[in-house]
Protein backbone atom coordinates (compact mmCIF):
# COMPACT_ATOMS: atom_id res chain seq x y z
CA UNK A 1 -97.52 204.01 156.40
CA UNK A 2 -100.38 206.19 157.86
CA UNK A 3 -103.11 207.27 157.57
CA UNK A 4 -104.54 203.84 157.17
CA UNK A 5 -107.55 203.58 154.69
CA UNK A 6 -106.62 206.92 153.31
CA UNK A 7 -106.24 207.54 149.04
CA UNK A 8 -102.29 208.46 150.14
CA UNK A 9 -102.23 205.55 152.43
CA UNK A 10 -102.73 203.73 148.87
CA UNK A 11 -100.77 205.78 146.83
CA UNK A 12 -97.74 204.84 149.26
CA UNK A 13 -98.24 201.30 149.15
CA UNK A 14 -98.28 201.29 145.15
CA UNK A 15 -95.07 203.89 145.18
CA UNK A 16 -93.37 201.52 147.24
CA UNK A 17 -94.59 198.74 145.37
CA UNK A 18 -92.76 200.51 142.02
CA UNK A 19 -89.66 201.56 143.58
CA UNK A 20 -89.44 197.74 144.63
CA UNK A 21 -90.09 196.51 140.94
CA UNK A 22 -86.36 196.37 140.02
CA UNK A 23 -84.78 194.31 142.87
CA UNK A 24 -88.46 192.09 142.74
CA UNK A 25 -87.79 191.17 139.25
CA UNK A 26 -83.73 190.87 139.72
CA UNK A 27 -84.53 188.49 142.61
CA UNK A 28 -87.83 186.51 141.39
CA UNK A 29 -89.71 187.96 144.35
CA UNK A 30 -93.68 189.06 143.83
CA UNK A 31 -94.87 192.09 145.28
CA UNK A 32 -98.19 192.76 146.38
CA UNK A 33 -100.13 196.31 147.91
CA UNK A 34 -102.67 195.96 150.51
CA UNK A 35 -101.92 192.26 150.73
CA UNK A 36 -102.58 189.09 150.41
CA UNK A 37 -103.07 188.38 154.03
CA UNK A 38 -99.96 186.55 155.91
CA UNK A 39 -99.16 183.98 158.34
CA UNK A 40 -96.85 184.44 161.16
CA UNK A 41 -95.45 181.63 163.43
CA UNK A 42 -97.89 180.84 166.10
CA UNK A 43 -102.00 180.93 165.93
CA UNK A 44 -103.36 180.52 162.36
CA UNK A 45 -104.42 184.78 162.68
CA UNK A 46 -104.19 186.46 159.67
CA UNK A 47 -102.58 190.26 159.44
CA UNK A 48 -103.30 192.38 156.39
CA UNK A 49 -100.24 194.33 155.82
CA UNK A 50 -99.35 197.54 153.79
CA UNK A 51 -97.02 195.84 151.45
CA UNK A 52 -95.87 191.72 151.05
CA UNK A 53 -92.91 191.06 149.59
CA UNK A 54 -92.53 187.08 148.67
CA UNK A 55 -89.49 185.12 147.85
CA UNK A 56 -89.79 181.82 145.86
CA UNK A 57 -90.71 179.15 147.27
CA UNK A 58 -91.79 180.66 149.79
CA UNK A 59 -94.46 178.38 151.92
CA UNK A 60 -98.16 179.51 152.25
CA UNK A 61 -100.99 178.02 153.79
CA UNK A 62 -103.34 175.89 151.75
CA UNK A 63 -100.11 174.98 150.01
CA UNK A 64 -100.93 171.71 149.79
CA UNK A 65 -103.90 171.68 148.14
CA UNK A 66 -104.12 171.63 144.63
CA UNK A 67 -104.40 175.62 143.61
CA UNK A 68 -107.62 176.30 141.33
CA UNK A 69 -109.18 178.98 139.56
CA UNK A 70 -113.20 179.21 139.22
CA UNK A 71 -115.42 181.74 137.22
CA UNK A 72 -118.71 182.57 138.58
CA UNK A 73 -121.31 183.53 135.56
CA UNK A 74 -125.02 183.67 135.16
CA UNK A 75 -125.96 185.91 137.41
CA UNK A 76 -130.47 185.62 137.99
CA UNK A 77 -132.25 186.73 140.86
CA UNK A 78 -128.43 187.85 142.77
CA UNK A 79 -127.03 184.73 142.61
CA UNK A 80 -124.31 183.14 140.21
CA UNK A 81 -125.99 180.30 138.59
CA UNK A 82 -123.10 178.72 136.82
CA UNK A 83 -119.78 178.00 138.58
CA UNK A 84 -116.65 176.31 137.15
CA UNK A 85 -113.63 175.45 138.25
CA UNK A 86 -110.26 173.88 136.88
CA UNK A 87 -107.13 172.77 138.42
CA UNK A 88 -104.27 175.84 137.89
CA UNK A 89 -102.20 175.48 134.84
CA UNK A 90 -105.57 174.04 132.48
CA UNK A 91 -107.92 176.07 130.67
CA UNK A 92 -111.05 177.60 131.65
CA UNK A 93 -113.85 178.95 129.30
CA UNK A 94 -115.12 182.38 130.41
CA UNK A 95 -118.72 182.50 129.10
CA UNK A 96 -120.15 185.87 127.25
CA UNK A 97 -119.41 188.42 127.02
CA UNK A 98 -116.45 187.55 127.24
CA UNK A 99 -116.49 184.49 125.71
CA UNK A 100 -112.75 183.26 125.70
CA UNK A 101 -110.71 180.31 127.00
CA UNK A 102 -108.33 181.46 129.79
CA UNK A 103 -105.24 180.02 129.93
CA UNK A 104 -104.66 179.31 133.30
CA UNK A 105 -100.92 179.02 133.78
CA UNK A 106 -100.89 182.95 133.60
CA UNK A 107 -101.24 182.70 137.39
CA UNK A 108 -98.20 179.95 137.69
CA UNK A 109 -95.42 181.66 139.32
């Protein structure tokens, strides 16, 4: 799709991304605009595409490490003060405003 970086460059990505939404769901697949980057065989380069389309079980890299999800809070003098972080799949507390335990497992495919 072209213009890259253009609004309608966008807009493409997301119409393709709805007019994939039935055989995604019918086939457990995840769909993502603008990304996330991919691997191809060979060098460890990176490509951002227009559109990913992902099967399950489908391998990534970093796989095996143990996925996590951290919240940075606390912000003082431009930096984040506080960071946490908890293995995938367990709760994490998001401090105020917010104020609310996450539950994790929402990002569990």
């Amino acid at each position: 799709m072209s213009p890259i970086g253009t609004p309608e460059h966008l807009w493409m990505a997301a119409d393709l991304h709805d007019a994939l939404q039935p055989l995604r769901r019918e086939r457990g697949w995840r769909g993502s605009p603008q990304g996330p980057p991919v691997c191809i065989e060979g060098p460890r380069n990176s490509l951002v595409p227009d559109y990913v389309l992902v099967p399950p079980g489908c391998p990534r890299w970093g796989q095996a490490e143990l996925p996590t999800v951290t919240v940075h809070s606390d912000i003082a003098d431009g930096a984040y003060r506080s960071i946490a972080t908890v293995p995938m799949g367990k709760p994490l507390h998001l401090p105020a405003p917010v104020d609310v335990e996450l539950d994790t497992s929402i990002f569990m495919a």
